[in-house]
Protein backbone atom coordinates (compact mmCIF):
# COMPACT_ATOMS: atom_id res chain seq x y z
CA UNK A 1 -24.78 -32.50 -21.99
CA UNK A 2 -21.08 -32.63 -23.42
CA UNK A 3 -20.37 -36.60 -22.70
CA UNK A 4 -16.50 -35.02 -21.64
CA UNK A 5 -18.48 -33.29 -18.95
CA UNK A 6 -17.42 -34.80 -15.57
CA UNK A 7 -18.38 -32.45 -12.73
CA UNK A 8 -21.22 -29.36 -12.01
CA UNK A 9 -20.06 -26.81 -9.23
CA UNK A 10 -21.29 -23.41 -7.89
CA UNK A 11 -18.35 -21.55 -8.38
CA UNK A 12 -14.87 -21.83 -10.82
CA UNK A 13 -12.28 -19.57 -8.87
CA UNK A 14 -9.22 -18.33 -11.06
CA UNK A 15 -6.26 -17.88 -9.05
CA UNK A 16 -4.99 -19.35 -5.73
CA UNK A 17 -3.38 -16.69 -4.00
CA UNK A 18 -4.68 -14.39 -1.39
CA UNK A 19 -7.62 -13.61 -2.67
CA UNK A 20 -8.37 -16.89 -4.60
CA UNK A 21 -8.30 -18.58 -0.81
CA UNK A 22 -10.22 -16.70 0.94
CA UNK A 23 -13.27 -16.68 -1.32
CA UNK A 24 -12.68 -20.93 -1.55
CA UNK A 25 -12.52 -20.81 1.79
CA UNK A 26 -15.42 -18.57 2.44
CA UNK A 27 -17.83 -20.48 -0.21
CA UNK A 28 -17.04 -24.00 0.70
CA UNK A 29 -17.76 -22.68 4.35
CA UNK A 30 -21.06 -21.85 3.24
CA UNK A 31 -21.68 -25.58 1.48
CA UNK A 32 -21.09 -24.39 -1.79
CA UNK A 33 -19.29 -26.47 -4.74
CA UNK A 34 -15.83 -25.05 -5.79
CA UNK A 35 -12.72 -25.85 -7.70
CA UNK A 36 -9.94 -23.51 -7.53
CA UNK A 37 -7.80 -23.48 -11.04
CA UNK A 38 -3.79 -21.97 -10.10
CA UNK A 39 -0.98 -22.34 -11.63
CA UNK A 40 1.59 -21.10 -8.87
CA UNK A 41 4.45 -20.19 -10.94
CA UNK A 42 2.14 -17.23 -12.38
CA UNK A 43 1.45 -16.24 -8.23
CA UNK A 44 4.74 -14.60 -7.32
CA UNK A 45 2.59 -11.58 -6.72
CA UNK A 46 1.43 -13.08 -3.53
CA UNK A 47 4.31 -15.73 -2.52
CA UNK A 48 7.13 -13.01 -2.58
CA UNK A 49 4.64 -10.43 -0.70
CA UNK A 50 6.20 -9.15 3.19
CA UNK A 51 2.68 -10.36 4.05
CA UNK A 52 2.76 -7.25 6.54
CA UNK A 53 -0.46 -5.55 8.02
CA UNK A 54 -0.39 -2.24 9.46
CA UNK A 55 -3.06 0.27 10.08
CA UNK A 56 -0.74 3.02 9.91
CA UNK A 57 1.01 4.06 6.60
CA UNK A 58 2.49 6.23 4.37
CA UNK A 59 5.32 9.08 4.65
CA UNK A 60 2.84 10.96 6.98
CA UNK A 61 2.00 8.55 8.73
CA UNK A 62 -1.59 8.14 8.65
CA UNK A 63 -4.37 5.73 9.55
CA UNK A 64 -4.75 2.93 6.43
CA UNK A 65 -8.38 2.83 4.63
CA UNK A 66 -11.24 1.59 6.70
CA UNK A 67 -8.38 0.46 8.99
CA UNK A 68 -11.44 0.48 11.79
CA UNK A 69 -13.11 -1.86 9.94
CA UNK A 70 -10.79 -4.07 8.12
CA UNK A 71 -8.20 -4.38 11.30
CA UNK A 72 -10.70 -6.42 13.63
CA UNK A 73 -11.39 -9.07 10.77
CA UNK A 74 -7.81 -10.39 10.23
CA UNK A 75 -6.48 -11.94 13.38
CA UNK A 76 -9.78 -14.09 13.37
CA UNK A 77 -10.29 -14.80 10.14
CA UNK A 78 -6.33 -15.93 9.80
CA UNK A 79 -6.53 -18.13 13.14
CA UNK A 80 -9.32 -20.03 11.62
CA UNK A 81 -7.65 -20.96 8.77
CA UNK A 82 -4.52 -22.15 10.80
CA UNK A 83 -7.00 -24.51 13.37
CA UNK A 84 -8.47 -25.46 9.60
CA UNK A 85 -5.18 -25.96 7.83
CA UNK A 86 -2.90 -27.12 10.43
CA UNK A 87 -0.36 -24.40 10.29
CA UNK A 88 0.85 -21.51 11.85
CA UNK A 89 1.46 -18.70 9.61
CA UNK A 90 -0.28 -15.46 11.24
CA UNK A 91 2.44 -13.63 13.25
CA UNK A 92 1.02 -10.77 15.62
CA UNK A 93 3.72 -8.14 16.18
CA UNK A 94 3.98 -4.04 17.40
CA UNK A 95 5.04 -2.22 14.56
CA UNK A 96 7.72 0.94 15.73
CA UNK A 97 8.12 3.47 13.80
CA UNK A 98 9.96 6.47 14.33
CA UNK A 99 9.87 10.31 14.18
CA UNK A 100 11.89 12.21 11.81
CA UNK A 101 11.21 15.51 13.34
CA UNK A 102 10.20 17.17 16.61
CA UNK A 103 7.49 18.71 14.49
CA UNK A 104 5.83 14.90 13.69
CA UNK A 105 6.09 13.89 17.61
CA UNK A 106 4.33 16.88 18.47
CA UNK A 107 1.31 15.93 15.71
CA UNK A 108 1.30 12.40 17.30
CA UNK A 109 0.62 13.39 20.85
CA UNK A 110 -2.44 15.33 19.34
CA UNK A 111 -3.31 12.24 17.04
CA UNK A 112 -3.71 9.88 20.07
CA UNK A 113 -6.60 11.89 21.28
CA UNK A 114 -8.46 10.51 17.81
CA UNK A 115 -10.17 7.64 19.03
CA UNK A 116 -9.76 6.45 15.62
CA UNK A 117 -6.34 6.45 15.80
CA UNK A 118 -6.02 5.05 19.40
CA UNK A 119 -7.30 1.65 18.24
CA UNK A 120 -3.86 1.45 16.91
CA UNK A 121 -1.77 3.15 19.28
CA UNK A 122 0.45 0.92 22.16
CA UNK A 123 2.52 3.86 23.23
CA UNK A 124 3.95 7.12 22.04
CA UNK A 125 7.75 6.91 23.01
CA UNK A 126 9.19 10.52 22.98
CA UNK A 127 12.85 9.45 23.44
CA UNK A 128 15.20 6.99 21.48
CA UNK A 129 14.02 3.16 22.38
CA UNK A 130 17.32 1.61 21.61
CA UNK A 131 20.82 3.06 21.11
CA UNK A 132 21.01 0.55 17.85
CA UNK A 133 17.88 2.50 16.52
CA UNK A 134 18.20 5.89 14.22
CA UNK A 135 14.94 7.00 16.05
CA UNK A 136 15.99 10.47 18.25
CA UNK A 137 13.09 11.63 18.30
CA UNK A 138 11.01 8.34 19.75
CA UNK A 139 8.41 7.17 17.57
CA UNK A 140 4.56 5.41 17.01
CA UNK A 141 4.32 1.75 19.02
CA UNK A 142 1.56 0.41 16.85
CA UNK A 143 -0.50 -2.72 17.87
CA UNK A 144 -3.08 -5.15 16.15
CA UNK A 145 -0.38 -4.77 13.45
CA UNK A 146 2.22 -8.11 12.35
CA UNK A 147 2.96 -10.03 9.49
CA UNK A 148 1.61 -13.70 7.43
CA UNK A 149 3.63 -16.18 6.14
CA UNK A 150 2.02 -15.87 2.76
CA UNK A 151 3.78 -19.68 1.23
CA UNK A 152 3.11 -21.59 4.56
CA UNK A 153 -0.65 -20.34 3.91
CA UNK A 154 -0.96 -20.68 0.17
CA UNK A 155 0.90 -24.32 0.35
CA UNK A 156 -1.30 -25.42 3.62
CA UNK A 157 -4.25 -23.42 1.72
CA UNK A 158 -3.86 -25.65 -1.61
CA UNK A 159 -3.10 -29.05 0.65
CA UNK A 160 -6.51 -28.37 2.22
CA UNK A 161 -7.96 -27.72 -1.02
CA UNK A 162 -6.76 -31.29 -2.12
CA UNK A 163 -8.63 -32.61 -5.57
CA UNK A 164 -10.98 -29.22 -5.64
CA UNK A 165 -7.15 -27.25 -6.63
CA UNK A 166 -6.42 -28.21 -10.11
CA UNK A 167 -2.79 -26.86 -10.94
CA UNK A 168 -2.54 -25.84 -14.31
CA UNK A 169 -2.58 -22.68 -16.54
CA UNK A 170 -6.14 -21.59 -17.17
CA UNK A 171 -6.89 -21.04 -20.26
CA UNK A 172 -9.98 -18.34 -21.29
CA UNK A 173 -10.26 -19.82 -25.08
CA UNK A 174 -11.21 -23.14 -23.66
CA UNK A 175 -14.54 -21.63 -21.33
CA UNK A 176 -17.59 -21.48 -23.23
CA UNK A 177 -21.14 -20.52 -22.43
CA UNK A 178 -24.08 -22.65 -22.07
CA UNK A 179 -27.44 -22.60 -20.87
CA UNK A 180 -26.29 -23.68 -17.61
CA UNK A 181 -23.55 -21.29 -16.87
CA UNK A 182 -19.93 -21.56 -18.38
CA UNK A 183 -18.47 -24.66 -19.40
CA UNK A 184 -14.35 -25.31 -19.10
CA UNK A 185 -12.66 -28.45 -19.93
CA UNK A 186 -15.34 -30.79 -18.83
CA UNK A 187 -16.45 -28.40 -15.86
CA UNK A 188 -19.81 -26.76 -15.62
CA UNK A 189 -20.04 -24.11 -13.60
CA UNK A 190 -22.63 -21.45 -12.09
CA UNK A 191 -20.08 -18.73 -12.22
CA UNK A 192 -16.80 -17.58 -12.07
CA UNK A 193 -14.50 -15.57 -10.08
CA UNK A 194 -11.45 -14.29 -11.40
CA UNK A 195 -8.91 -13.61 -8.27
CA UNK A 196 -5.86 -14.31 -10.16
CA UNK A 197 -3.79 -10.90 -9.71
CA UNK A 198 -2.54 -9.39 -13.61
CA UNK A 199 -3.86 -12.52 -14.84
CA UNK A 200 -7.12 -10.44 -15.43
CA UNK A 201 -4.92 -7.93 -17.64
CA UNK A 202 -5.51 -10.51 -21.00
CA UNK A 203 -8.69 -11.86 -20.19
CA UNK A 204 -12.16 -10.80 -22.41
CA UNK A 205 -13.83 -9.81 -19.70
CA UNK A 206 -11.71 -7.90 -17.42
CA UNK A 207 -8.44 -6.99 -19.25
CA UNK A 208 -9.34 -3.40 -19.65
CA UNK A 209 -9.80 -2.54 -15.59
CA UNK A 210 -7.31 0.17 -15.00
CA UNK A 211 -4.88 -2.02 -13.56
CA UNK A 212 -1.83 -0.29 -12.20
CA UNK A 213 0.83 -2.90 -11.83
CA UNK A 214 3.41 -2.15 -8.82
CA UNK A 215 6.83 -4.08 -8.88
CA UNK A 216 8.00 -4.76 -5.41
CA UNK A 217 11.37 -6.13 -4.51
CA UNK A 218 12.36 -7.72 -1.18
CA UNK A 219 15.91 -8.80 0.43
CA UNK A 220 16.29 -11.16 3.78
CA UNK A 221 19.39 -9.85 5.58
CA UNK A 222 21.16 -11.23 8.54
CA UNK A 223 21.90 -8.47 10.79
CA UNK A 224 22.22 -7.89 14.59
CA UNK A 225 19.45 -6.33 17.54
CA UNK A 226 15.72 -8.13 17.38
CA UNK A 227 14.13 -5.66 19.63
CA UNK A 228 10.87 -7.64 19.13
CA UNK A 229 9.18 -5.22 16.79
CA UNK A 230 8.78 -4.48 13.34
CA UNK A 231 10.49 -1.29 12.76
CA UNK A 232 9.07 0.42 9.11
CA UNK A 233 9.97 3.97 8.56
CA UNK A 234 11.71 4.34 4.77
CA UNK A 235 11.91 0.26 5.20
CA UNK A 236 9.93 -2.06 7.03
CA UNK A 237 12.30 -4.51 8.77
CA UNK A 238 10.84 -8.18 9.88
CA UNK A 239 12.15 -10.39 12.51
CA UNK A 240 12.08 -14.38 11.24
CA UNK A 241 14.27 -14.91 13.69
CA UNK A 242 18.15 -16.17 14.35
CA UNK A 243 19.04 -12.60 13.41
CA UNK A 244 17.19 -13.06 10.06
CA UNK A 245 14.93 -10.15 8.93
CA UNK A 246 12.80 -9.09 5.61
CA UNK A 247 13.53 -5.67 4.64
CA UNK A 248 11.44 -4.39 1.99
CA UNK A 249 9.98 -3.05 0.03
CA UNK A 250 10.76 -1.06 -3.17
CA UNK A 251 7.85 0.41 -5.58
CA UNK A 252 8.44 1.34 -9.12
CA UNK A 253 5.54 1.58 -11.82
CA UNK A 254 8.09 1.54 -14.58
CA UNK A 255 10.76 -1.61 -14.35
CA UNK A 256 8.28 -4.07 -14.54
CA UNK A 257 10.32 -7.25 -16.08
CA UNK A 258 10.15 -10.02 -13.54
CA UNK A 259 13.53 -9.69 -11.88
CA UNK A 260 15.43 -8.95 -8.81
CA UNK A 261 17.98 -5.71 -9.45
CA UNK A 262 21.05 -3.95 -7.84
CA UNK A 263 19.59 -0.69 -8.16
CA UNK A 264 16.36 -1.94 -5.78
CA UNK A 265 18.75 -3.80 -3.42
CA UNK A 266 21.15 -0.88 -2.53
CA UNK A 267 18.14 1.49 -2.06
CA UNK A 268 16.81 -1.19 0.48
CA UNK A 269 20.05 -1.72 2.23
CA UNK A 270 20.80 2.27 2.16
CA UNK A 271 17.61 2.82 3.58
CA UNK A 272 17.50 0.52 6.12
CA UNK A 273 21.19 1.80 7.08
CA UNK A 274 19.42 4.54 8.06
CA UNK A 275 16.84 2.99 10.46
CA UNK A 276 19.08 0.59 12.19
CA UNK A 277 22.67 0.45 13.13
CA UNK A 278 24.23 -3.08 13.30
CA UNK A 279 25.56 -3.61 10.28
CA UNK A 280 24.41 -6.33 7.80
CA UNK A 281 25.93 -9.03 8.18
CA UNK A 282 24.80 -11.08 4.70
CA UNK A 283 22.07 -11.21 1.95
CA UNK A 284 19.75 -14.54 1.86
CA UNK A 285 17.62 -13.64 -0.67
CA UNK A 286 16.95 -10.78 -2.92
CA UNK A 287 13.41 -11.76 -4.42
CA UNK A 288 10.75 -9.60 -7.01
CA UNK A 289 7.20 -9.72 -7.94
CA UNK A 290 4.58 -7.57 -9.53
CA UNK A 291 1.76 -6.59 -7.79
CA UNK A 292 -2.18 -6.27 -9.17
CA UNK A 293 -2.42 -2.74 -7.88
CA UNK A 294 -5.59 -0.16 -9.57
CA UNK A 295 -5.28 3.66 -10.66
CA UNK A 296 -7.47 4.20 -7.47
CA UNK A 297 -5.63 2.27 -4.86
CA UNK A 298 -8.90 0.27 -4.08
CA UNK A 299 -9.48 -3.37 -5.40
CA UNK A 300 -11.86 -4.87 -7.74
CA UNK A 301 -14.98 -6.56 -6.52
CA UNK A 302 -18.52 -7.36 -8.62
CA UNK A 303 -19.81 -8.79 -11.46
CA UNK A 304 -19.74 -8.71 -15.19
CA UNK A 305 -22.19 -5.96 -16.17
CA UNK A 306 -22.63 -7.94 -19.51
CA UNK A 307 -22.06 -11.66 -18.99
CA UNK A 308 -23.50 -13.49 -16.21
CA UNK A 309 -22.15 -15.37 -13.55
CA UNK A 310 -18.75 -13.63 -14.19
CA UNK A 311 -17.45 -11.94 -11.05
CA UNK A 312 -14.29 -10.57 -10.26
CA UNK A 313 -12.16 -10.69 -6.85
CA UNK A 314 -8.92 -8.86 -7.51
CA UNK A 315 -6.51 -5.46 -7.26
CA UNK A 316 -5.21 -6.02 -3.64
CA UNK A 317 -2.14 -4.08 -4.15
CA UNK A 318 0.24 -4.21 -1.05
CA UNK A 319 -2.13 -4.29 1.22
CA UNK A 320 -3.93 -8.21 0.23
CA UNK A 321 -3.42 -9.69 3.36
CA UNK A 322 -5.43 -6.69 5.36
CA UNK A 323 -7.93 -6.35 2.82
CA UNK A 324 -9.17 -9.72 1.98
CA UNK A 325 -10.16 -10.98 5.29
CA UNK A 326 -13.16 -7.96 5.03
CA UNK A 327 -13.87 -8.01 1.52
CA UNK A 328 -13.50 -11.78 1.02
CA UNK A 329 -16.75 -11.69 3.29
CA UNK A 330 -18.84 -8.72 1.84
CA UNK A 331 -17.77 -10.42 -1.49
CA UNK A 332 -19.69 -13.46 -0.29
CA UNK A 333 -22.95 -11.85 0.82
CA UNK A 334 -22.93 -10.35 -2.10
CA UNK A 335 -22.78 -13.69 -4.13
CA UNK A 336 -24.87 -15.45 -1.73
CA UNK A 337 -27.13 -12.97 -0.33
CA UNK A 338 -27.11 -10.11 -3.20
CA UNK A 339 -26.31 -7.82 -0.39
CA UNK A 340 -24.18 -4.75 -2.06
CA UNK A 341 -20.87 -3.72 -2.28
CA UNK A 342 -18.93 -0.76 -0.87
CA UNK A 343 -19.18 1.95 -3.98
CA UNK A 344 -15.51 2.59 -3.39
CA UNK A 345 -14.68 -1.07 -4.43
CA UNK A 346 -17.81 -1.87 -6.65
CA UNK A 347 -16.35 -2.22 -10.10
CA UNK A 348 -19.48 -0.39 -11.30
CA UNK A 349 -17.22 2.85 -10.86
CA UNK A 350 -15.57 1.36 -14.07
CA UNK A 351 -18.74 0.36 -16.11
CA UNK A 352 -18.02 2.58 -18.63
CA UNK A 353 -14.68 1.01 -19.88
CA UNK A 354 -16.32 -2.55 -19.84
């Protein structure tokens, strides 16, 4: 054994955002030994993210992926983490959102007899909720729907971690194999999971996924009329409170340098001009970050088909925080328990470019 050699774990974990937490979390739950490698300075992806969940999306308005089965996992799975951690980060709020036609009413009265849909439905207002909304029409209540405070997580996350989180840029030159498993500056380790975002776009293993990297840019505005909501339609708007709100969020597949812009900030603001009234009142931030999205819209999850012990954890998108809580779990019974993955996530559908 290499006399540098000064620990053997189960599991090296690349990447301490969203989904680099939960599968710590979920494998130290389940006795295992892991170290989590993150350098956050390369995780904007996930501490600039609205952190929102919603199991209704889209222009037409339509019930998120697996929303039935993803939806029940988060609340629980987030509200053990803050008893864990300390903190409170998980922030349960109806989402409104409102009609733009008579037409789109009339389809939601029908939709509500989906009991598919009426998992997710509080009310179906018909009439304008507030006269400081844009929303003639009425609109969708939505519940089991809110937002996370993604740094208050990741921070509490890494504090909890303690001397398993070792901060610093991993480097894929340095890991080696062995007859043991992989080897990486005096750690030997079973396997390894690589969670951390576009990260994955250089390394050997992984870099030739179809990523499809999103940038997303978000403002905090102060601004006038908390009806207690979120209100997304065009914009989502998010009440932090003392008439502070995140607005977001923009999507482009082409600007994809690392900063904030003017043209993403006056689409915001226009936009949201046209879902609430008050006027803004100032700009707090104006932040940007890229996000690990895939051609298909569905994340990464599996294993190597030609190295073992080499998993991936990855391609979240927008939609991390209501993901992970689910996958982050079938991910470990499939480590664990070699129970299999969803095809629709398996990165088997992508065997051929590996």
């Amino acid at each position: 054994m290499d006399l540098l050699l000064v620990m053997e774990i189960d599991f090296l974990i690349i990447g301490q955002g969203l989904a680099g937490s939960a599968m710590a979390y979920r494998l130290l739950l389940a006795g295992k030994k892991v170290i989590v490698i993150d350098q956050p300075k390369n995780n904007q992806s996930s501490r600039i993210a609205a952190g929102l969940y919603n199991p209704v999306t889209g222009k037409k308005m339509v019930k998120s992926w697996m929303a039935e089965h993803l939806f029940p996992e988060i609340v629980p799975f987030y509200r053990e983490l803050e008893l864990v951690i300390g903190k409170k980060f998980l922030h349960e709020f109806p989402i409104y959102r409102p009609f733009l036609t008579i037409e789109e009413q009339n389809e939601w009265m029908g939709h509500s007899s989906d009991p598919m849909v009426d998992l997710f439905l509080e009310r179906i207002p018909t009439c304008s909720q507030s006269s400081e909304l844009r929303d003639s029409y009425g609109g969708v209540l939505l519940k089991k729907s809110g937002w996370l405070d993604i740094p208050v997580y990741l921070d509490g996350f890494a504090g909890f971690l303690g001397e398993r989180l070792i901060l610093d840029w991993f480097e894929e030159k340095e890991l080696v194999k062995t007859k043991k498993g992989w080897e990486y500056k005096g750690i030997l380790t079973q396997s390894l999971i690589y969670c951390g975002g576009l990260g994955e776009l250089k390394s050997r293993f992984f870099g030739v996924l179809p990523f499809a990297p999103v940038k997303g840019e978000i403002l905090e505005v102060f601004q006038d009329f908390d009806p207690g909501w979120i209100v997304n339609r065009g914009v989502f708007r998010v009440p932090l409170g003392k008439g502070l709100f995140r607005v977001g969020s923009t999507y482009t597949w082409h600007d994809l340098d690392q900063g904030p812009t003017d043209t993403a900030k006056n689409e915001l603001l226009e936009k949201l001009e046209k879902l609430v009234k008050p006027a803004v009142k100032g700009v707090k931030s104006h932040r940007s970050g890229i996000r690990p999205a895939t051609k298909d819209r569905k994340p990464f999850l599996g294993k190597h088909p030609g190295e073992d012990g080499v998993y991936i954890f990855n391609g979240f998108g927008a939609k991390g925080v209501s993901l992970i809580p689910y996958f982050s779990q079938m991910m470990t019974a499939y480590l664990l328990q070699n129970q299999p993955l969803l095809a629709e996530v398996d990165i088997k559908r992508y065997f051929k470019y590996i």
